[in-house]
C-alpha atoms as a PDB file:
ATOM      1  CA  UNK A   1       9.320  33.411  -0.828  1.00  0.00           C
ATOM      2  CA  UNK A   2       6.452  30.887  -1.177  1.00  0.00           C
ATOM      3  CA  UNK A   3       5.114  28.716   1.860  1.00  0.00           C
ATOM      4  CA  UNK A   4       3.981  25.146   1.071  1.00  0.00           C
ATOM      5  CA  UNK A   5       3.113  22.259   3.301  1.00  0.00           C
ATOM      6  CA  UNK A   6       3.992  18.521   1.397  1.00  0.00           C
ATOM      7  CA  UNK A   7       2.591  15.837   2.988  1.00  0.00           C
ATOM      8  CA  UNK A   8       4.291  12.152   2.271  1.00  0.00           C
ATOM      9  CA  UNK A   9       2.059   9.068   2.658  1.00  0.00           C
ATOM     10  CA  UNK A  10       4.180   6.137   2.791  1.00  0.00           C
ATOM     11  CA  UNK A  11       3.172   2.488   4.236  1.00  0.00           C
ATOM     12  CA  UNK A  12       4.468   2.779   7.204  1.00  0.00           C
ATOM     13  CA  UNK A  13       4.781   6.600   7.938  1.00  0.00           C
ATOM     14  CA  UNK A  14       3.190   9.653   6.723  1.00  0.00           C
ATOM     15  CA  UNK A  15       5.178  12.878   6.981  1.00  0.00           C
ATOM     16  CA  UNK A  16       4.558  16.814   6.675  1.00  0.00           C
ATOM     17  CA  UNK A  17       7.303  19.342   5.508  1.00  0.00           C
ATOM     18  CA  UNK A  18       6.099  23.305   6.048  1.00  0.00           C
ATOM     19  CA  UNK A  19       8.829  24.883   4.214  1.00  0.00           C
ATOM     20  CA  UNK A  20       9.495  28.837   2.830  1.00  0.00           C
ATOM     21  CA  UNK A  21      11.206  28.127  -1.116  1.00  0.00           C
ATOM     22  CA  UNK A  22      13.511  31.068  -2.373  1.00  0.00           C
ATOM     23  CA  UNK A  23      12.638  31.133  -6.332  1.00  0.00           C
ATOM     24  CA  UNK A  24      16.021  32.834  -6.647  1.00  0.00           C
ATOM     25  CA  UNK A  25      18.501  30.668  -4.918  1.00  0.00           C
ATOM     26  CA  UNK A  26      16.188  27.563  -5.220  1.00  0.00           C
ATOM     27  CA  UNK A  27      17.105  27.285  -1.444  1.00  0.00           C
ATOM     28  CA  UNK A  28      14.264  25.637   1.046  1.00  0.00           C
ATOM     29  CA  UNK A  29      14.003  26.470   4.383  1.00  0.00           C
ATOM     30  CA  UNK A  30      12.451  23.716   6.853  1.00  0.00           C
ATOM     31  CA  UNK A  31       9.272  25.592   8.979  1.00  0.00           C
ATOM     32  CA  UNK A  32       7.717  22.625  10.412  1.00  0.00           C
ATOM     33  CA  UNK A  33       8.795  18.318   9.990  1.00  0.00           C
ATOM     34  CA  UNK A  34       7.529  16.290  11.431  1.00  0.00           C
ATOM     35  CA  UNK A  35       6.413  11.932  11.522  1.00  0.00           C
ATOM     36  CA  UNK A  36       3.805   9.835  12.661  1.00  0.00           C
ATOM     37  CA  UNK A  37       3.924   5.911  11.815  1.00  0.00           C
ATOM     38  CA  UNK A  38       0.761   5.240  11.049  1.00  0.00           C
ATOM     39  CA  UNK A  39       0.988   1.626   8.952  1.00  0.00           C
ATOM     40  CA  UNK A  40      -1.834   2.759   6.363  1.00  0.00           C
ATOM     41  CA  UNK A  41      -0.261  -0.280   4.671  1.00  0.00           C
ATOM     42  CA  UNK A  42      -1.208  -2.828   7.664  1.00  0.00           C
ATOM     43  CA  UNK A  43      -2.120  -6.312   5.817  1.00  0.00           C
ATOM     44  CA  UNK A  44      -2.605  -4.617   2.119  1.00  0.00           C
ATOM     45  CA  UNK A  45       0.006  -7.219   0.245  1.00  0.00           C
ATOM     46  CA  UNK A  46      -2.265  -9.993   1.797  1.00  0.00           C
ATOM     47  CA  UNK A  47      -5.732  -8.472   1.507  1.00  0.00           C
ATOM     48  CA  UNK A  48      -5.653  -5.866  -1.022  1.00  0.00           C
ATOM     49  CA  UNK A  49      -7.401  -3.200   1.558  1.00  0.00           C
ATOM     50  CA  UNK A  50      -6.631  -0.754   3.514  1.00  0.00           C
ATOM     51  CA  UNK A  51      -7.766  -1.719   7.234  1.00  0.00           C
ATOM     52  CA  UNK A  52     -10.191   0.304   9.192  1.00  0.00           C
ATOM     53  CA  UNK A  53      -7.945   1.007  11.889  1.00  0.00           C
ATOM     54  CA  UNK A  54      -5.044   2.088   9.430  1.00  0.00           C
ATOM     55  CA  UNK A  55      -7.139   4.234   7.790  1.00  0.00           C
ATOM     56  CA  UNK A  56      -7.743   5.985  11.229  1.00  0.00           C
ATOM     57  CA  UNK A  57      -4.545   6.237  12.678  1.00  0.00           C
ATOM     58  CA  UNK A  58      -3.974   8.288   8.987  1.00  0.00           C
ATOM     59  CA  UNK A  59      -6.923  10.393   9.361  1.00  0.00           C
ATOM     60  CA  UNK A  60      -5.626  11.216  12.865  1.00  0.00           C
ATOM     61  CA  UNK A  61      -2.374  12.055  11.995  1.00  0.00           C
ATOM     62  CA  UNK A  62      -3.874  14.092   9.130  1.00  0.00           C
ATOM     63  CA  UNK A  63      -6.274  16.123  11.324  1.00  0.00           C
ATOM     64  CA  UNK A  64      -3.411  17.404  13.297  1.00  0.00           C
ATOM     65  CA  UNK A  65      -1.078  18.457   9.973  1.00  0.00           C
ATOM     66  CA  UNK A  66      -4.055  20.186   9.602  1.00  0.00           C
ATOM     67  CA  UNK A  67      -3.807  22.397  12.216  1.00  0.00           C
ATOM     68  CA  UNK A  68       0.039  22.912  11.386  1.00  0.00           C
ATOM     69  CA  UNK A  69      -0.392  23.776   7.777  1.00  0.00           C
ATOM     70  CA  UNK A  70      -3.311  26.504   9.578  1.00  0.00           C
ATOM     71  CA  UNK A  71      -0.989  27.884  11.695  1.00  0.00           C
ATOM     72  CA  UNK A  72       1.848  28.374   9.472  1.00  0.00           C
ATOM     73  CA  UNK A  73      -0.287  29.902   6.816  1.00  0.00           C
ATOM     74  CA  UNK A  74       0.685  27.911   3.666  1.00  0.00           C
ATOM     75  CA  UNK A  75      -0.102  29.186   0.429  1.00  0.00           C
ATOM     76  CA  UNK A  76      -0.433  26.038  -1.145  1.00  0.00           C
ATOM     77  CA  UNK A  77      -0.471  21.925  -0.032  1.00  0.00           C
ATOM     78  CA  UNK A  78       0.089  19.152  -1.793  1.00  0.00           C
ATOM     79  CA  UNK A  79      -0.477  15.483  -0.766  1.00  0.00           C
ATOM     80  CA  UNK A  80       1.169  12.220  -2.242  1.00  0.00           C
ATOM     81  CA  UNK A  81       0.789   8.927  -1.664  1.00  0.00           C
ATOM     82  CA  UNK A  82       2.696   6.096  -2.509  1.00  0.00           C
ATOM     83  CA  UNK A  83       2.953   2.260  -2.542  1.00  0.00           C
ATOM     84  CA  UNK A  84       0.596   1.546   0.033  1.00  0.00           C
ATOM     85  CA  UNK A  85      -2.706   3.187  -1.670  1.00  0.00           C
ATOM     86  CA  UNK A  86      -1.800   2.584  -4.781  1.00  0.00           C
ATOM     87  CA  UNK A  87      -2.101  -1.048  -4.143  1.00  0.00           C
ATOM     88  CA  UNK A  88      -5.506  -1.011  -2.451  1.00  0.00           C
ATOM     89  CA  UNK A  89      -9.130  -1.912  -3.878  1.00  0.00           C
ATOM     90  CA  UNK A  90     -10.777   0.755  -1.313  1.00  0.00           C
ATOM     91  CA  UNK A  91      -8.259   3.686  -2.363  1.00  0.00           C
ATOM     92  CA  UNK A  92     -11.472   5.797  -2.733  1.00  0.00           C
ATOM     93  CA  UNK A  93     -12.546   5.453   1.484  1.00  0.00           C
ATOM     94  CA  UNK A  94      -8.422   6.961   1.375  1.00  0.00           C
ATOM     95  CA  UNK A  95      -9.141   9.839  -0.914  1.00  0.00           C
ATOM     96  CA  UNK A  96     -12.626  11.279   0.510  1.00  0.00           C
ATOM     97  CA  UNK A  97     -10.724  11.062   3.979  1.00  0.00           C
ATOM     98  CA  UNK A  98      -8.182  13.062   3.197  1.00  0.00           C
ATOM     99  CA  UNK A  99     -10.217  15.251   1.087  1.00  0.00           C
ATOM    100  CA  UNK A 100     -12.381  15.834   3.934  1.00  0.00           C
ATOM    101  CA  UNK A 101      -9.860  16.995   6.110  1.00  0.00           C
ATOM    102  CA  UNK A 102      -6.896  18.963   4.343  1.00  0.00           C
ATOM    103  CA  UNK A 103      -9.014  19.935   1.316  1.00  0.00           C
ATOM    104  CA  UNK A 104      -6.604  18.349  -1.059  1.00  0.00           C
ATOM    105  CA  UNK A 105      -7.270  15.206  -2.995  1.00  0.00           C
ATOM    106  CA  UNK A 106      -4.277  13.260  -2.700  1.00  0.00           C
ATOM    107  CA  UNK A 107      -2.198  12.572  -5.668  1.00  0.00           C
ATOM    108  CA  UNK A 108      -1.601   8.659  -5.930  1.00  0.00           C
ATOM    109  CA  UNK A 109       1.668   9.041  -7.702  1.00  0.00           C
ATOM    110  CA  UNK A 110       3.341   6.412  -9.953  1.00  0.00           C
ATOM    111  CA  UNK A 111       6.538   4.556  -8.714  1.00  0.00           C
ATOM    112  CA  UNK A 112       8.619   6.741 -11.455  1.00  0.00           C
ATOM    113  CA  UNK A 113       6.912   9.965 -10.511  1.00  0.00           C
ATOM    114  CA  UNK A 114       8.002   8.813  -6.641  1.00  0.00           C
ATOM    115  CA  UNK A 115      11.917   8.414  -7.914  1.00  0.00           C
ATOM    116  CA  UNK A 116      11.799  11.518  -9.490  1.00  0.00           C
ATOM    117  CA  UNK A 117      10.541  13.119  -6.147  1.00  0.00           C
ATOM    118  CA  UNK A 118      13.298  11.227  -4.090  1.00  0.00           C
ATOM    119  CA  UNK A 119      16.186  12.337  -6.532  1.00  0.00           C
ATOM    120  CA  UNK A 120      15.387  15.953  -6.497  1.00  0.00           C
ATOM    121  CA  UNK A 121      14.940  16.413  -2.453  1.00  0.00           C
ATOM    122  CA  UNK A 122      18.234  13.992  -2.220  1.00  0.00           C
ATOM    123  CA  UNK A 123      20.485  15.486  -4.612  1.00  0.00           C
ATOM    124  CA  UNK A 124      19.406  19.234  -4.638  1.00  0.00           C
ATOM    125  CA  UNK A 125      22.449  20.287  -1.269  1.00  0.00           C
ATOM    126  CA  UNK A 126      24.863  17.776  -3.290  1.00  0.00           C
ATOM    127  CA  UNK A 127      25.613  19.981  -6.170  1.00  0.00           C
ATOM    128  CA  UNK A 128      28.978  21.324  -6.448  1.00  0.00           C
ATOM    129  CA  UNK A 129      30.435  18.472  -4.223  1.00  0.00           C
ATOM    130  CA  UNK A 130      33.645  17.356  -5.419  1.00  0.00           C
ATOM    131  CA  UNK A 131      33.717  14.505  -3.057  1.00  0.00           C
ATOM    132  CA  UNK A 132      30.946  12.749  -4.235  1.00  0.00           C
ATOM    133  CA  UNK A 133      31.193  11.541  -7.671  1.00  0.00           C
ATOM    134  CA  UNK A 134      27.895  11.659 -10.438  1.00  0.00           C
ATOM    135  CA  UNK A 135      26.335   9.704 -11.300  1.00  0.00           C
ATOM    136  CA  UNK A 136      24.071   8.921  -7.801  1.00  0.00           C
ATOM    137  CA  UNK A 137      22.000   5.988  -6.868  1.00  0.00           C
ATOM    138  CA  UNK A 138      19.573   7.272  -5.054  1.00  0.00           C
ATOM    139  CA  UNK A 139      17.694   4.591  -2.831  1.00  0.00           C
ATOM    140  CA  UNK A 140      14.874   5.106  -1.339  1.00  0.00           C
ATOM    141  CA  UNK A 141      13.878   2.252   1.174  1.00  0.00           C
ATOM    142  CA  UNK A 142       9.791   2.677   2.088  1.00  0.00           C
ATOM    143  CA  UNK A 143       7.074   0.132   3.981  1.00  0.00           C
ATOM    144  CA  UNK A 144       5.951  -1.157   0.763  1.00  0.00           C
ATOM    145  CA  UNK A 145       8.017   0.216  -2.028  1.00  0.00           C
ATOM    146  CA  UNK A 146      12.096   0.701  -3.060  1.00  0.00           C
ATOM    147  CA  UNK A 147      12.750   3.221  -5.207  1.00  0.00           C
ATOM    148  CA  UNK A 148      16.175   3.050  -7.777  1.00  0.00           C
ATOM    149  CA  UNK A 149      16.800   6.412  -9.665  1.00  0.00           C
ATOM    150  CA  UNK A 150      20.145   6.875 -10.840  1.00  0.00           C
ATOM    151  CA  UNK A 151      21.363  10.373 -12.269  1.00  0.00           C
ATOM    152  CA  UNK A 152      23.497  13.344 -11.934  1.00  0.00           C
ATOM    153  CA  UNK A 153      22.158  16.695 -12.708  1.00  0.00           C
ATOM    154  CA  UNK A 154      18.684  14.702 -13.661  1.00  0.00           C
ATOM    155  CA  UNK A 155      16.985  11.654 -13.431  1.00  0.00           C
ATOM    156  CA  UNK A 156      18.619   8.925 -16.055  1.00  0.00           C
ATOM    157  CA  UNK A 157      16.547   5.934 -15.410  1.00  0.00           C
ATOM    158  CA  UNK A 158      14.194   5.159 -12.304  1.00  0.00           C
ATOM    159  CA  UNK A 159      12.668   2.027 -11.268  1.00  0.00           C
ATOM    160  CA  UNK A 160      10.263   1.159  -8.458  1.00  0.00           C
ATOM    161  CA  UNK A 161      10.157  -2.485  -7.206  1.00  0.00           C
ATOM    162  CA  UNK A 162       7.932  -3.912  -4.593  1.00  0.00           C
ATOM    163  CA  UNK A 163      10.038  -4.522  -2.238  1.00  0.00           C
ATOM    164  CA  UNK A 164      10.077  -2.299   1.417  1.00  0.00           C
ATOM    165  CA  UNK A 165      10.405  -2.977   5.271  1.00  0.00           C
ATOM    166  CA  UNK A 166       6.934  -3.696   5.598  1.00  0.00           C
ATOM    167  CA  UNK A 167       6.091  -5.707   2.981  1.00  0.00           C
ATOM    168  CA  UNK A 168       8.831  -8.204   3.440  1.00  0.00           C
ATOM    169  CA  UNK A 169       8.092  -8.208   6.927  1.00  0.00           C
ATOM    170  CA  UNK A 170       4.963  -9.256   6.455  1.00  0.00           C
ATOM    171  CA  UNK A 171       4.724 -11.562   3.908  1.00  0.00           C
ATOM    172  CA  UNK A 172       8.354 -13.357   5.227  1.00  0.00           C
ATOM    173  CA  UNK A 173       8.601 -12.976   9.265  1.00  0.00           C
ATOM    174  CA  UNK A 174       5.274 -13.248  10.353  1.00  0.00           C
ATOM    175  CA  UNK A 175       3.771 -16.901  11.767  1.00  0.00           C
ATOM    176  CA  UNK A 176       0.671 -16.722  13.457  1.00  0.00           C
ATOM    177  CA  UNK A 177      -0.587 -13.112  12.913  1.00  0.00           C
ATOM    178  CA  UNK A 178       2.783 -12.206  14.836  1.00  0.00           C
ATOM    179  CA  UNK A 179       6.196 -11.413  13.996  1.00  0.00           C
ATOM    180  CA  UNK A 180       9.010 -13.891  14.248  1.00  0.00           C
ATOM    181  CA  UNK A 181      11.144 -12.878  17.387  1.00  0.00           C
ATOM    182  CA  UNK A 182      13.963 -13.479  16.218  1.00  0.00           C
ATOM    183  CA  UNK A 183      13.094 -14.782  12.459  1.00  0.00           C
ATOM    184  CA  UNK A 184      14.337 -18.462  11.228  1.00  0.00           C
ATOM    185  CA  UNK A 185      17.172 -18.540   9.135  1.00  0.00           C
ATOM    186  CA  UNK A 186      15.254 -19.879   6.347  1.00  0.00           C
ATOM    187  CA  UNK A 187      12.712 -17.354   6.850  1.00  0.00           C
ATOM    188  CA  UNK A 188      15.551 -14.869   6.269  1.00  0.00           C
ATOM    189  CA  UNK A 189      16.650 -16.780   3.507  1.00  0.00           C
ATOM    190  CA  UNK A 190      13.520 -16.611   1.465  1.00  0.00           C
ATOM    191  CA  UNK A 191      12.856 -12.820   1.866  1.00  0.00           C
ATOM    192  CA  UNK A 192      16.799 -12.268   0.791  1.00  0.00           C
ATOM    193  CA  UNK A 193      15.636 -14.362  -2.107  1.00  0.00           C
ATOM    194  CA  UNK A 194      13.037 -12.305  -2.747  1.00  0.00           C
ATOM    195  CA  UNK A 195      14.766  -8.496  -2.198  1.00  0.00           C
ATOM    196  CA  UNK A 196      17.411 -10.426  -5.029  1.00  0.00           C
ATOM    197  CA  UNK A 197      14.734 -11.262  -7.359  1.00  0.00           C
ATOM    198  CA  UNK A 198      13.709  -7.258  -6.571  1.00  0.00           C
ATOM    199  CA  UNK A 199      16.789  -6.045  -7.815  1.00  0.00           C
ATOM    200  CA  UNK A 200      16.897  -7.858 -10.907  1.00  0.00           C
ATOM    201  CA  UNK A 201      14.150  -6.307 -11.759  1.00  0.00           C
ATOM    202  CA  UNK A 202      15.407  -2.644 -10.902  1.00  0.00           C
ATOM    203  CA  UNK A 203      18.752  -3.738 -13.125  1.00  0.00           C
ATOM    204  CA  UNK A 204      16.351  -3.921 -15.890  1.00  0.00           C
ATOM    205  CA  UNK A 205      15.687  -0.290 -16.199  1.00  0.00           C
ATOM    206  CA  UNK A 206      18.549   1.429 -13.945  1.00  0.00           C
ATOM    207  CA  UNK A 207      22.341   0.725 -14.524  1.00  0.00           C
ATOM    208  CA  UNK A 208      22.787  -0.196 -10.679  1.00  0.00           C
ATOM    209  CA  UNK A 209      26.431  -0.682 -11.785  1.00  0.00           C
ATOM    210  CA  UNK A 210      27.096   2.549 -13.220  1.00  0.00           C
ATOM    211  CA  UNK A 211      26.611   4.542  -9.967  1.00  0.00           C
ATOM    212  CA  UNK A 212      29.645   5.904  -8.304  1.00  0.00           C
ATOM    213  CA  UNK A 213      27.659   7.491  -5.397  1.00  0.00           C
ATOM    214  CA  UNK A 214      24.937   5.296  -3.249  1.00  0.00           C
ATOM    215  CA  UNK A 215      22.172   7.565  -1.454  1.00  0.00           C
ATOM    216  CA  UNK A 216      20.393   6.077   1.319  1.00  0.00           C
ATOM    217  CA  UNK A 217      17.017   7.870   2.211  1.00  0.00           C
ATOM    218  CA  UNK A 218      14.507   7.053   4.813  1.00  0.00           C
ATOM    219  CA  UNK A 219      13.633   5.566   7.794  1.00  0.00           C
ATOM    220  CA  UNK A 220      15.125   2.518   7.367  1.00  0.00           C
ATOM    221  CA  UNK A 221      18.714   3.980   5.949  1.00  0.00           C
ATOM    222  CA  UNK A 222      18.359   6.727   8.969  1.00  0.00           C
ATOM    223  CA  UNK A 223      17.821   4.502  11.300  1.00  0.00           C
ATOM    224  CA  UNK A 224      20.589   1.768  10.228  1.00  0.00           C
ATOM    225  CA  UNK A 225      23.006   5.136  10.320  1.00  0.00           C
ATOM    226  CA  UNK A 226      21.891   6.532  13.619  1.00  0.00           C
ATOM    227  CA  UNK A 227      22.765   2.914  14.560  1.00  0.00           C
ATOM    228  CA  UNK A 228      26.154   2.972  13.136  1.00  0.00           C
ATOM    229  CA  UNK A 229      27.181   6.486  15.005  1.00  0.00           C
ATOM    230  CA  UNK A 230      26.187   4.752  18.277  1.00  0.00           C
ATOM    231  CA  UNK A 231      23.959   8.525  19.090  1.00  0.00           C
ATOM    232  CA  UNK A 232      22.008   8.313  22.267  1.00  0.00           C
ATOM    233  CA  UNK A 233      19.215   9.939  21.016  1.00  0.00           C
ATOM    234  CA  UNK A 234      17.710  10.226  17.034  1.00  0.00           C
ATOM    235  CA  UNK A 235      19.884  13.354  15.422  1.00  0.00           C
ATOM    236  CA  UNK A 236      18.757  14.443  12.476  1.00  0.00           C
ATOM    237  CA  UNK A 237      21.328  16.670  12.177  1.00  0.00           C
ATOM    238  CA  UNK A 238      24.183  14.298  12.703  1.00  0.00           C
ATOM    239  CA  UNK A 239      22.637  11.675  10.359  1.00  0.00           C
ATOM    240  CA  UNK A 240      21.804  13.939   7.612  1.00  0.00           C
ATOM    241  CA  UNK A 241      25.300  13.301   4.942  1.00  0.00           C
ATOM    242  CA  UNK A 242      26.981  10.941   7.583  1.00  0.00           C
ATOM    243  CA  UNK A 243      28.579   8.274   5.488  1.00  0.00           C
ATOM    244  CA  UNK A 244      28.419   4.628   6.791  1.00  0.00           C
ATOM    245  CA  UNK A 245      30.274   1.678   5.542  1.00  0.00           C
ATOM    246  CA  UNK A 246      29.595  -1.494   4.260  1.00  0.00           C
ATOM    247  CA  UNK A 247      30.652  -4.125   7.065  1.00  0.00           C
ATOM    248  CA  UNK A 248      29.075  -1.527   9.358  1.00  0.00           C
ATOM    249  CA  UNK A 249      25.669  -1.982   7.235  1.00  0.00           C
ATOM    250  CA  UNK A 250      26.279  -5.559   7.057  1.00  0.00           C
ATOM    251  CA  UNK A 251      26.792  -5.637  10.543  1.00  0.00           C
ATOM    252  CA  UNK A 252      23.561  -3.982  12.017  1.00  0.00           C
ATOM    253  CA  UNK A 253      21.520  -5.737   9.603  1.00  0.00           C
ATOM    254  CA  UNK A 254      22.838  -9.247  11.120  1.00  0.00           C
ATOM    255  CA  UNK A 255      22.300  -8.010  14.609  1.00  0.00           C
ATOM    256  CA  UNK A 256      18.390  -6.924  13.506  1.00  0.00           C
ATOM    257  CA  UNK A 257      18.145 -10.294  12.133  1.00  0.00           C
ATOM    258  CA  UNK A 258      19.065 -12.085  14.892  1.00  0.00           C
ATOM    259  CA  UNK A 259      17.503 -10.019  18.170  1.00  0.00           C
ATOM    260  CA  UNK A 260      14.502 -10.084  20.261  1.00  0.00           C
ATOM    261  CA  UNK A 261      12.113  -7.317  20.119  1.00  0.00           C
ATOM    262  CA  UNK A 262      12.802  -6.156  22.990  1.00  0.00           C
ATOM    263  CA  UNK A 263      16.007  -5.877  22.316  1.00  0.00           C
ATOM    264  CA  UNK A 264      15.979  -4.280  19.539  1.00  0.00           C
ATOM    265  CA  UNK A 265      13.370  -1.506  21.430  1.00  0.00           C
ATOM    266  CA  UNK A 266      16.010  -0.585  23.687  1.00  0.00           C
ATOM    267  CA  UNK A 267      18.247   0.911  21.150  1.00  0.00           C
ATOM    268  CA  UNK A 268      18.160   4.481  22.011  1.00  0.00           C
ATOM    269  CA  UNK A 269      17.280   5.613  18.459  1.00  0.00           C
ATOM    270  CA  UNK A 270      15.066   3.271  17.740  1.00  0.00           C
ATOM    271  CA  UNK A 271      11.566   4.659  16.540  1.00  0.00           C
ATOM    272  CA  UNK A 272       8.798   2.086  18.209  1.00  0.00           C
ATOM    273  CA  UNK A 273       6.563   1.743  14.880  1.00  0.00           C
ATOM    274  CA  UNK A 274      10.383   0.824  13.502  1.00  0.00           C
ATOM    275  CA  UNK A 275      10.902  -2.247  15.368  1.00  0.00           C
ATOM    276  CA  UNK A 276       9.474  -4.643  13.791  1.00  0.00           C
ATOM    277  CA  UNK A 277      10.119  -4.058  10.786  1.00  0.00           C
ATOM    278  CA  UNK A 278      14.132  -2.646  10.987  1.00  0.00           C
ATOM    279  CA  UNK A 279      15.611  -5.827  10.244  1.00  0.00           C
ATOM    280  CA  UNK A 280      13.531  -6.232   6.562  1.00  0.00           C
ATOM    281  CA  UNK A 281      14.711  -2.749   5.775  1.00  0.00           C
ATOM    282  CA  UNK A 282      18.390  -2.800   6.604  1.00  0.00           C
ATOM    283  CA  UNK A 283      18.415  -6.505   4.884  1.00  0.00           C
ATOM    284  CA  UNK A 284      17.300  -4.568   1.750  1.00  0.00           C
ATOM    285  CA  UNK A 285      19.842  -1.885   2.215  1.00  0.00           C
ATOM    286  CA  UNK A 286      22.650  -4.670   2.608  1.00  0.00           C
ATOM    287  CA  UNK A 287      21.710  -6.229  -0.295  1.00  0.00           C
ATOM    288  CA  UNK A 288      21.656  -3.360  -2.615  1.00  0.00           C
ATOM    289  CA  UNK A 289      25.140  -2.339  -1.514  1.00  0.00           C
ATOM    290  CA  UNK A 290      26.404  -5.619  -2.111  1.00  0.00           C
ATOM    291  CA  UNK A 291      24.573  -6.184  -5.708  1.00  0.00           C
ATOM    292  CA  UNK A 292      25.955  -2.419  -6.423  1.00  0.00           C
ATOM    293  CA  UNK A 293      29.574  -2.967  -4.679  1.00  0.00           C
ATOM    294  CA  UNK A 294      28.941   0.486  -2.881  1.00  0.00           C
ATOM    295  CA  UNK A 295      32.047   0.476   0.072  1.00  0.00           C
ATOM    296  CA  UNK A 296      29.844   3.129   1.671  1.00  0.00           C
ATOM    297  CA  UNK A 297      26.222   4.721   1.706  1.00  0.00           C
ATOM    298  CA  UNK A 298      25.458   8.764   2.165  1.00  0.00           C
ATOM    299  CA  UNK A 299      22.467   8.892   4.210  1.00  0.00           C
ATOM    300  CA  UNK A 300      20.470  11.737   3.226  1.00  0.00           C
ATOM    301  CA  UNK A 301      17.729  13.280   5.611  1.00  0.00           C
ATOM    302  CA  UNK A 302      16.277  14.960   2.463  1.00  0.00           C
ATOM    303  CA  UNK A 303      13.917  12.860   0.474  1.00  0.00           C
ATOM    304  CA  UNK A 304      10.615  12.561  -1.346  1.00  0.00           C
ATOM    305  CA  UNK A 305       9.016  15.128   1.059  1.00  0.00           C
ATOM    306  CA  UNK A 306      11.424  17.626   0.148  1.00  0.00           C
ATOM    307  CA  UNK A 307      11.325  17.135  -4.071  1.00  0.00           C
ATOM    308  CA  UNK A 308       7.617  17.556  -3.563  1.00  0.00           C
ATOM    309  CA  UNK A 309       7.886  20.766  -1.724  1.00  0.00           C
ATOM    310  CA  UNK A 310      10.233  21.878  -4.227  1.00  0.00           C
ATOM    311  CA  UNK A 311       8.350  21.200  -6.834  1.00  0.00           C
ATOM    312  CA  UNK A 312       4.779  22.739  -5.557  1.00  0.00           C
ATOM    313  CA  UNK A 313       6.514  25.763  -4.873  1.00  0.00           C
ATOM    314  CA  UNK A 314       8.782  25.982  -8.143  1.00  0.00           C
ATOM    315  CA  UNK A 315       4.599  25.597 -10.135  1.00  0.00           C
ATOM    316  CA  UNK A 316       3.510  27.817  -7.279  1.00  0.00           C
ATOM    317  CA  UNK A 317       5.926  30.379  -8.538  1.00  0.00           C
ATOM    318  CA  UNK A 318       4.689  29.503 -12.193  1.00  0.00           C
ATOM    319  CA  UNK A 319       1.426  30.276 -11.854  1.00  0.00           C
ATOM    320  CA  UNK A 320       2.089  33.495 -10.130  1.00  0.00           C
ATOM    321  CA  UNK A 321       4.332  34.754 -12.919  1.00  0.00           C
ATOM    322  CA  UNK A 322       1.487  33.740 -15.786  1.00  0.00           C
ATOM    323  CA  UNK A 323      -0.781  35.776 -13.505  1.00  0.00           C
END
């Protein structure tokens, strides 16, 4: 067995995974998971910096993964980060932070090296599954970024478009340094126009069309679901493979759209660094199944963090046999 810790920097959230990987079966088995929103992406489409007080609600976060990572004794660590730092002039105050505190530099990945990521910790448990047909479209919904990789045993084509929960949030129901409670219709309108112009540019390099299987991953998809199954608490476990339908989908996003804040805290399941911004995501999510004409989406607990913990521990395992 190998132990890794992967640590996921989104916009919006950043993530650890402490895992054991059996080289044999390829199997990984979960140690530690766990999520802190931490908005590292606060104001970056508008200023092109990361804030001061983002960057130390990440370092926080990162000081106690820290201490995980210690205590489970992992061999190796890897750090990626994604839309949010990739965009930002001070990216450098980001990497001597993180530096300073895990010891690992982290890896600002491209938006194709992110897809491949998403596909591998999505699809790896599907395999074998004869009731979901190849090829996938895996989706993966972030604060800043959406992810399109469609494949079946690999990655065929991947594309990452600027569009995520965040993002549109910010730059389309915000007035006044403060979100729109509940947004206009035309301020609706205009970010839908925008998540369409998104996903022309995702049809450019990935057959959308082609896909016979739509996979949802993170928060935003997770939440949307946990919605759907009307749980009284967040269950990870129930969520994980649950398969929700379109008017469902088309449903919650409408209710997002149209609710107070406080309403929309008081659904049982609902994260609070999630409630702001859950009506941009499950908008996008809508609007992919309906440019797709997916009846359903498979919500997959199992994303980016997971591919990269497969893959440090499958060039883990590398190394050790070259030594």
């Amino acid at each position: 067995m190998t132990r890794v810790a992967a640590v996921d920097c989104g916009t919006n959230s950043i993530r650890l995974l402490v895992a054991d990987h059996h080289p044999a079966t390829g199997e990984l088995v979960e140690l530690d998971r766990r999520m802190t929103v931490v908005r590292l992406g606060q104001d970056v489409d508008r200023t092109g910096r990361l804030a001061p007080e983002a960057l130390e609600r990440t370092f926080a976060a990162c000081r106690e993964y820290a201490a995980v990572i210690e205590e489970h004794g992992a061999e190796r660590v890897r750090f990626v980060a994604t839309s949010a730092s990739r965009d930002a002039e001070n990216r450098e105050d980001f990497v001597r932070g993180v530096l300073d505190i895990l010891g690992v530099e982290p890896e600002v990945i491209t938006g194709d090296q992110e897809a491949e990521f998403s596909f591998t910790g999505a699809t790896k448990e599907l395999a074998g599954r004869d009731d979901l047909v190849k090829p996938y479209l895996v989706v993966d919904i972030g604060g800043g970024s959406t992810e399109f990789v469609v494949g079946g045993d690999g990655v065929r084509a991947a594309r990452s478009v600027d569009v995520g929960c965040v993002r549109m949030t910010e730059r389309h129901l915000v007035a006044d340094g403060r979100v729109t409670d509940p947004p206009a219709p035309q301020q609706v309108a205009a970010m839908r126009a925008d998540i369409e112009a998104a996903l022309d540019l995702a049809a450019e390099a990935v057959p959308l069309a082609e896909a016979r299987t739509l996979v949802g991953l993170a928060g935003s998809v997770t939440t949307v679901a946990a919605i759907a199954l009307g749980l009284p608490e967040y269950d990870s476990a129930a969520i994980h493979h649950s398969r929700i339908p379109y008017e469902r989908v088309r449903e919650i996003s409408e209710r997002m759209l149209a609710s107070t804040h406080a309403e929309r805290a008081a659904i049982p399941v609902m994260h609070p660094g999630r409630v702001d911004v859950i009506g941009a995501g499950a908008l996008v999510l809508l609007a992919i199944m309906e440019r797709t004409g997916a009846a359903e989406v498979v919500v997959s607990e199992h994303d980016i963090l997971d591919g990269i913990a497969i893959r440090t521990a499958e060039e883990a395992e590398a190394d050790k046999l070259r030594s």
